[in-house]
PDB file of N, CA and C in Angstrom:
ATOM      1  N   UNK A   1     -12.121  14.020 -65.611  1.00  0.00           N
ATOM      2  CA  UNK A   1     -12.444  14.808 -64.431  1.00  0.00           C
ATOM      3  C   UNK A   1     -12.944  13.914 -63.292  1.00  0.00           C
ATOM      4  N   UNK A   2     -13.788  12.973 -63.843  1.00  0.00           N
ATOM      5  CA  UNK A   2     -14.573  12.059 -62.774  1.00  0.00           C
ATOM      6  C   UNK A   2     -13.132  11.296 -62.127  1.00  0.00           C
ATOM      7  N   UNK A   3     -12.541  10.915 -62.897  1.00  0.00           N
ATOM      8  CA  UNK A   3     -11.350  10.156 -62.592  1.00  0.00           C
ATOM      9  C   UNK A   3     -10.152  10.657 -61.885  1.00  0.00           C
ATOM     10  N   UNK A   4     -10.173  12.169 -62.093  1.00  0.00           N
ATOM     11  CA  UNK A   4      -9.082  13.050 -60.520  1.00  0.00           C
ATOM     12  C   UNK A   4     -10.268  13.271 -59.445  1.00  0.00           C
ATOM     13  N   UNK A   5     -11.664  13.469 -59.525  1.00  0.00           N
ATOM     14  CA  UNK A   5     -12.133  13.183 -58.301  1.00  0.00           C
ATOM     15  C   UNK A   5     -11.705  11.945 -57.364  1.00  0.00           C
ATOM     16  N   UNK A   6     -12.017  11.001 -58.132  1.00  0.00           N
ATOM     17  CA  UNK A   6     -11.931   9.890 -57.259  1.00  0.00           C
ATOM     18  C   UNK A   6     -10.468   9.535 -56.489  1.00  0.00           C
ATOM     19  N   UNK A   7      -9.316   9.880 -57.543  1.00  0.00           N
ATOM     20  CA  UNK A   7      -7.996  10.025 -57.012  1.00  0.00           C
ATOM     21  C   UNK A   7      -7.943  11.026 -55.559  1.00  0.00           C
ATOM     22  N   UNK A   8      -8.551  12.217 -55.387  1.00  0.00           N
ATOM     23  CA  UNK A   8      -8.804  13.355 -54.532  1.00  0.00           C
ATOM     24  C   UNK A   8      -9.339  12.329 -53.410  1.00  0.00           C
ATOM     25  N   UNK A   9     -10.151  11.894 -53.556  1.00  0.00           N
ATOM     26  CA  UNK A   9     -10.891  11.064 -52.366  1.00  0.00           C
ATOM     27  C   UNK A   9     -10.245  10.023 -52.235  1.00  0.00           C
ATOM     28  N   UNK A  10      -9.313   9.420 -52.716  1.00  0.00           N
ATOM     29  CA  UNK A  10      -8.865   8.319 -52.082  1.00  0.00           C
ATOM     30  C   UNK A  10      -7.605   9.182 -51.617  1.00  0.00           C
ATOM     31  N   UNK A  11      -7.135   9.491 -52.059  1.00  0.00           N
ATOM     32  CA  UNK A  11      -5.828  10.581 -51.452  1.00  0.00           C
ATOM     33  C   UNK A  11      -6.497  10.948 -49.772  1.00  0.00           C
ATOM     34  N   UNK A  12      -7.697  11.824 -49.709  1.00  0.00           N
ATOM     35  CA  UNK A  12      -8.009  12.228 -48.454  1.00  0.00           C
ATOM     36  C   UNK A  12      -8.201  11.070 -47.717  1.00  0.00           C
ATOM     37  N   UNK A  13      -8.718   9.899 -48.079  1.00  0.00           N
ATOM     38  CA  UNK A  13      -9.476   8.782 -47.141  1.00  0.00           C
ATOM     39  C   UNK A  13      -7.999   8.284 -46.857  1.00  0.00           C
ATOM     40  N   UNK A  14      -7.231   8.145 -47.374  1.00  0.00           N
ATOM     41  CA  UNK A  14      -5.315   7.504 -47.046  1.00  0.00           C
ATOM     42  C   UNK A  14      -4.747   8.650 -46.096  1.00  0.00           C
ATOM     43  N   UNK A  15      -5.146   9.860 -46.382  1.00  0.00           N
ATOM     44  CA  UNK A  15      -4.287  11.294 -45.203  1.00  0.00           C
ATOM     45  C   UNK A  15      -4.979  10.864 -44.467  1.00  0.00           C
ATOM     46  N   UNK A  16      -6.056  10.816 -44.325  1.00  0.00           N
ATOM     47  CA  UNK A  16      -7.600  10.440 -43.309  1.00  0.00           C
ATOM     48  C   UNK A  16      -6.437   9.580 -42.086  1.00  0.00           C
ATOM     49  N   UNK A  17      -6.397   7.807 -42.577  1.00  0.00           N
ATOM     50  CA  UNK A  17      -5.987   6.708 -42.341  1.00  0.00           C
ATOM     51  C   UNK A  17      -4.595   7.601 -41.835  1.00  0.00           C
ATOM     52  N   UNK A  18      -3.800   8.076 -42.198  1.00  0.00           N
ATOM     53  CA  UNK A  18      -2.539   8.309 -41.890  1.00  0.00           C
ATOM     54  C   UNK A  18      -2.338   8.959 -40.485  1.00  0.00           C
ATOM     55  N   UNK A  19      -3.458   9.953 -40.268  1.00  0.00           N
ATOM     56  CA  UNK A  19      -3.565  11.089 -39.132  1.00  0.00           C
ATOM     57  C   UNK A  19      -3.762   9.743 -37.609  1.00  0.00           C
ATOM     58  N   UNK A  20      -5.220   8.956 -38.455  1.00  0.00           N
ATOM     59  CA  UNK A  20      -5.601   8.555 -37.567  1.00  0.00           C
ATOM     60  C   UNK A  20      -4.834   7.300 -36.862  1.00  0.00           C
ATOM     61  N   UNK A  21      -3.511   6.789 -37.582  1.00  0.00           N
ATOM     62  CA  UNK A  21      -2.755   5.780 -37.456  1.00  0.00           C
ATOM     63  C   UNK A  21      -1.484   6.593 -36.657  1.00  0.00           C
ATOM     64  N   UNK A  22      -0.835   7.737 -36.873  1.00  0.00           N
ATOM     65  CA  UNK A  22       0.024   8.497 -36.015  1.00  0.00           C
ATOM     66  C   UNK A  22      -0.811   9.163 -34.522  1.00  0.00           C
ATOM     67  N   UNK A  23      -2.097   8.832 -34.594  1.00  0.00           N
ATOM     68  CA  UNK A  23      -2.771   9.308 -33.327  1.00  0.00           C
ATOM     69  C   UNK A  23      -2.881   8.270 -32.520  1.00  0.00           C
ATOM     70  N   UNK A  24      -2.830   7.202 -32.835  1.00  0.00           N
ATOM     71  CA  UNK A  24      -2.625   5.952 -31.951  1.00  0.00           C
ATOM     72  C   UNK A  24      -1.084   5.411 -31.969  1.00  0.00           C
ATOM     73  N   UNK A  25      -0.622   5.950 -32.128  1.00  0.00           N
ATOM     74  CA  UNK A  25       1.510   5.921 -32.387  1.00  0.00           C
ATOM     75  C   UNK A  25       1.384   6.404 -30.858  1.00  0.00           C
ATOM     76  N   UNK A  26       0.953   7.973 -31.044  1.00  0.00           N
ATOM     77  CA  UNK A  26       1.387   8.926 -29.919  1.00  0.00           C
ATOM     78  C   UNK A  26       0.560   8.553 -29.075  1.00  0.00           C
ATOM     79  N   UNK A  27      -0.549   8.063 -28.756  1.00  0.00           N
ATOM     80  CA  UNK A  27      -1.213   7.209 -27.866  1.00  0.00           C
ATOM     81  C   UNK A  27      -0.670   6.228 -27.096  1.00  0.00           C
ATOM     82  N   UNK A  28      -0.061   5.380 -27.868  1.00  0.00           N
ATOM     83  CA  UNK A  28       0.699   4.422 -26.901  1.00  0.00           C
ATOM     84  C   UNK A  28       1.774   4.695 -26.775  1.00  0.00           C
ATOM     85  N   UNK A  29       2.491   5.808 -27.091  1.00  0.00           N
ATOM     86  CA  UNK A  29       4.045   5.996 -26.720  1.00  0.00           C
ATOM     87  C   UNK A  29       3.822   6.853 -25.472  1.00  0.00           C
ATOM     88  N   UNK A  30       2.750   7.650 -25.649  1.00  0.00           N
ATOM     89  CA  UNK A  30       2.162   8.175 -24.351  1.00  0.00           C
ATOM     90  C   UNK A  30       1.972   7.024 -22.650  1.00  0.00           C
ATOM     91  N   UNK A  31       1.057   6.113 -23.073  1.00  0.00           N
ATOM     92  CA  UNK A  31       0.750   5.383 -22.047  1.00  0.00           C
ATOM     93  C   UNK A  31       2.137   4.760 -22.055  1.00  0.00           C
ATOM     94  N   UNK A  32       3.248   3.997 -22.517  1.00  0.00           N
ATOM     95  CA  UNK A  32       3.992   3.079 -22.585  1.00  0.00           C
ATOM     96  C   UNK A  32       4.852   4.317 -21.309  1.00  0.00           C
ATOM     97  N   UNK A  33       5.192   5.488 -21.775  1.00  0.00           N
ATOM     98  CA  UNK A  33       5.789   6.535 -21.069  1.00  0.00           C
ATOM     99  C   UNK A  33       4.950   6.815 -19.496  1.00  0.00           C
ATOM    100  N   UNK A  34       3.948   6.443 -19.554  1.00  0.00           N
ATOM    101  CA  UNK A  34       2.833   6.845 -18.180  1.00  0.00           C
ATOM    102  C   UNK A  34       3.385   5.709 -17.472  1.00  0.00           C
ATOM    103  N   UNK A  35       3.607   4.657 -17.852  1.00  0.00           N
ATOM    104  CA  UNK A  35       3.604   3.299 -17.449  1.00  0.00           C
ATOM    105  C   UNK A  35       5.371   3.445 -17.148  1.00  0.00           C
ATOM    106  N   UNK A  36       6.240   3.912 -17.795  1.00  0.00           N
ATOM    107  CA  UNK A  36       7.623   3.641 -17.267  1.00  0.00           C
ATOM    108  C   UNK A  36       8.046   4.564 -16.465  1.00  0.00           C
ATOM    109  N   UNK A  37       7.360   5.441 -15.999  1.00  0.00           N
ATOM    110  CA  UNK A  37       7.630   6.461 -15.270  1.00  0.00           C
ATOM    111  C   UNK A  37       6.397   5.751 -14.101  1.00  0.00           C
ATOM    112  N   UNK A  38       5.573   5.185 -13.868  1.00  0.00           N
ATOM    113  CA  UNK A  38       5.012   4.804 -12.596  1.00  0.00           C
ATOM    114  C   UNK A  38       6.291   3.580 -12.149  1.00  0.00           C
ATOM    115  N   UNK A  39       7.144   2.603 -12.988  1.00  0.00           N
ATOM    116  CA  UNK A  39       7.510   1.932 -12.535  1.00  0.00           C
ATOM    117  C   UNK A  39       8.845   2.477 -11.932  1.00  0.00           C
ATOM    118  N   UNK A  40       9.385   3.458 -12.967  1.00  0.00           N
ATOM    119  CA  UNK A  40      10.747   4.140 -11.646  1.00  0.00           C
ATOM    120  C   UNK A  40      10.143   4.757 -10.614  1.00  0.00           C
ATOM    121  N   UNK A  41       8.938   5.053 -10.444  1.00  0.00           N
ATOM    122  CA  UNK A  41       8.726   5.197  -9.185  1.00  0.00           C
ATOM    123  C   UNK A  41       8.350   4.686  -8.160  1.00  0.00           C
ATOM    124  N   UNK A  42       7.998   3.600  -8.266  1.00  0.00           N
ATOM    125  CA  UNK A  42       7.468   2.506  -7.474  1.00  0.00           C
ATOM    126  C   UNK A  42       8.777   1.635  -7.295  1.00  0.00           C
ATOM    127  N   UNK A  43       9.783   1.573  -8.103  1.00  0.00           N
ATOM    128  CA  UNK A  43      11.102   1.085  -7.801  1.00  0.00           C
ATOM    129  C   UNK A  43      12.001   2.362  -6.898  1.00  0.00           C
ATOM    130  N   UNK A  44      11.642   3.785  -7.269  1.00  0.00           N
ATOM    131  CA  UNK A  44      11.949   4.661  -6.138  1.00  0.00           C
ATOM    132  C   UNK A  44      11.277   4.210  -4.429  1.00  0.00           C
ATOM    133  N   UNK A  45      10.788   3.691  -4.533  1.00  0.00           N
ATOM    134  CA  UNK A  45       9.971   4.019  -3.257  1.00  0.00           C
ATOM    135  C   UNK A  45      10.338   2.726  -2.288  1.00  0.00           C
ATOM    136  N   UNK A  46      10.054   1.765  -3.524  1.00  0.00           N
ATOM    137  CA  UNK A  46      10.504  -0.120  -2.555  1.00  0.00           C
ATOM    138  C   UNK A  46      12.220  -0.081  -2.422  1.00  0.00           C
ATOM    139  N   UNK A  47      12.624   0.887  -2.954  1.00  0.00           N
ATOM    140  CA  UNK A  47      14.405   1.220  -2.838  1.00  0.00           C
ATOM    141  C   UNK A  47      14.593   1.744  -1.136  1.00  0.00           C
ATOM    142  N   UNK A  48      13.626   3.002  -1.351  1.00  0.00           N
ATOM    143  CA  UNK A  48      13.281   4.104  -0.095  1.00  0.00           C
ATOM    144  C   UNK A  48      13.116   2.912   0.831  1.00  0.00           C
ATOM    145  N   UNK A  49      11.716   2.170   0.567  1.00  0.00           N
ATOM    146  CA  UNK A  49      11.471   1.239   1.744  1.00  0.00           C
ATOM    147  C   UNK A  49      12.488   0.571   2.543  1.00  0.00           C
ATOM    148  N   UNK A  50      13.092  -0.368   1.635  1.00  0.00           N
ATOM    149  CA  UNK A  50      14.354  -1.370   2.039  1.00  0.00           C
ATOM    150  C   UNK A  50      15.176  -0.532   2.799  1.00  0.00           C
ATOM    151  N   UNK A  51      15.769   0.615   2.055  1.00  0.00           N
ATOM    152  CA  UNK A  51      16.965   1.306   3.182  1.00  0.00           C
ATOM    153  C   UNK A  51      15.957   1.580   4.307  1.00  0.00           C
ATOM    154  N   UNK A  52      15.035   2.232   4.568  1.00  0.00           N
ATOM    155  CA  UNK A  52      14.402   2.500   6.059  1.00  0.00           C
ATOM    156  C   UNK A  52      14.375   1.212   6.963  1.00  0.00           C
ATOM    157  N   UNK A  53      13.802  -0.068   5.882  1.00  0.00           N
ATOM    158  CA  UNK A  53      13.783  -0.974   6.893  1.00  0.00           C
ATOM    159  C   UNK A  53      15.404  -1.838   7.339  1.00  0.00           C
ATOM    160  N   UNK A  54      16.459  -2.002   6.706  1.00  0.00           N
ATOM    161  CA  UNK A  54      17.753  -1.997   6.561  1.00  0.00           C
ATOM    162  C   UNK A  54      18.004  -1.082   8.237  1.00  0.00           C
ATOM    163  N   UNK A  55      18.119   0.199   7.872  1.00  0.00           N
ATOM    164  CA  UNK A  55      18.472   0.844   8.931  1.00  0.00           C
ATOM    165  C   UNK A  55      17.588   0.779  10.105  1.00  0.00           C
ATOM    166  N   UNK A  56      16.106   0.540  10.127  1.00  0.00           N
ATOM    167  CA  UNK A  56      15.924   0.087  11.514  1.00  0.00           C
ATOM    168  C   UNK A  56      16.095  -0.530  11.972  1.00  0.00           C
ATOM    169  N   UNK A  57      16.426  -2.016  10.916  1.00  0.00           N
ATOM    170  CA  UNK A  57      17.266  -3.751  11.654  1.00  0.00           C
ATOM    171  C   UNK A  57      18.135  -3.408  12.158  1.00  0.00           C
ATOM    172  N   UNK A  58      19.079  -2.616  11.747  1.00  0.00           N
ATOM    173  CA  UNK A  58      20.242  -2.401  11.788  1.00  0.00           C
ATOM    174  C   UNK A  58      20.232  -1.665  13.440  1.00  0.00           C
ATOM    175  N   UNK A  59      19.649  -0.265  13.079  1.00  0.00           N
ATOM    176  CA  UNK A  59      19.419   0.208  14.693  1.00  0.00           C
ATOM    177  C   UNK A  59      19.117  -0.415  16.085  1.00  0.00           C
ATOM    178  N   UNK A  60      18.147  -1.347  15.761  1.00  0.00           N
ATOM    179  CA  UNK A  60      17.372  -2.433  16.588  1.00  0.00           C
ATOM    180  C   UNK A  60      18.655  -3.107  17.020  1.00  0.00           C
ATOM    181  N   UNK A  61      19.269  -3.681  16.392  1.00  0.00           N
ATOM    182  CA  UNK A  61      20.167  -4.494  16.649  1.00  0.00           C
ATOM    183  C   UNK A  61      21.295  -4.128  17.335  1.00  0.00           C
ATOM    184  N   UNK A  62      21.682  -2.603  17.001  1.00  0.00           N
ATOM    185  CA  UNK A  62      23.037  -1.911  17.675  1.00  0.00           C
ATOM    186  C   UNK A  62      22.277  -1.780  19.133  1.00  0.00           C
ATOM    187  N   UNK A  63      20.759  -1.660  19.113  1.00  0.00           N
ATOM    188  CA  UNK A  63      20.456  -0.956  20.759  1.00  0.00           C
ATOM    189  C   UNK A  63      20.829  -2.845  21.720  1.00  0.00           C
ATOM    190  N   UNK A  64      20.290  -3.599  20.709  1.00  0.00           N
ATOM    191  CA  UNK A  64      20.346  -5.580  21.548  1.00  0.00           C
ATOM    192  C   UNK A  64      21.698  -5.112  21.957  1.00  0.00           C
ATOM    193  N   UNK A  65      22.634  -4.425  21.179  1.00  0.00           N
ATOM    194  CA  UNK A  65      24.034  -5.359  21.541  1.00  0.00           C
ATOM    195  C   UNK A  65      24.333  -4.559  22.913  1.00  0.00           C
ATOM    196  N   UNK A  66      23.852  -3.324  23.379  1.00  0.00           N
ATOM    197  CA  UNK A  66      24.007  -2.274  24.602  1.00  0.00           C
ATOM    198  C   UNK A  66      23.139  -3.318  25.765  1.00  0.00           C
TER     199      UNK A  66
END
C-alpha cells in the first residue's frame, strides 16, 4: 500500500512537471507570435514609408523638370 502511495505521488509530481512544462511551450509560442507579428508590421510600415518617400522624390522632381 505504502508502495502505490508513493507511485501516486510521483505520478502527480511528473503531471505536476508536465502541465507546468506545456505552460511555458505556450508561453513562448505566444511571445515568439507577439514578436512576428510586431515585425510584419514594422516591415508594413518602413514598406508604407519608402513608397511615400519614393513618390515625393519622384513628385519633387516632375515639378524641377516644369
Amino acid at each position: 500500500m505504502n508502495e502505490l502511495n508513493g507511485l501516486r505521488k510521483q505520478i502527480e509530481r511528473e503531471y505536476q512537471e508536465k502541465l507546468k512544462l506545456e505552460d511555458e511551450i505556450m508561453e513562448k509560442i505566444r511571445n515568439q507570435l507577439t514578436m512576428d507579428k510586431a515585425a510584419q508590421y514594422t516591415k508594413k510600415l518602413t514598406n508604407k514609408m519608402r513608397d511615400l518617400t519614393k513618390n515625393l522624390v519622384s513628385s519633387s522632381a516632375w515639378h524641377l523638370d516644369f
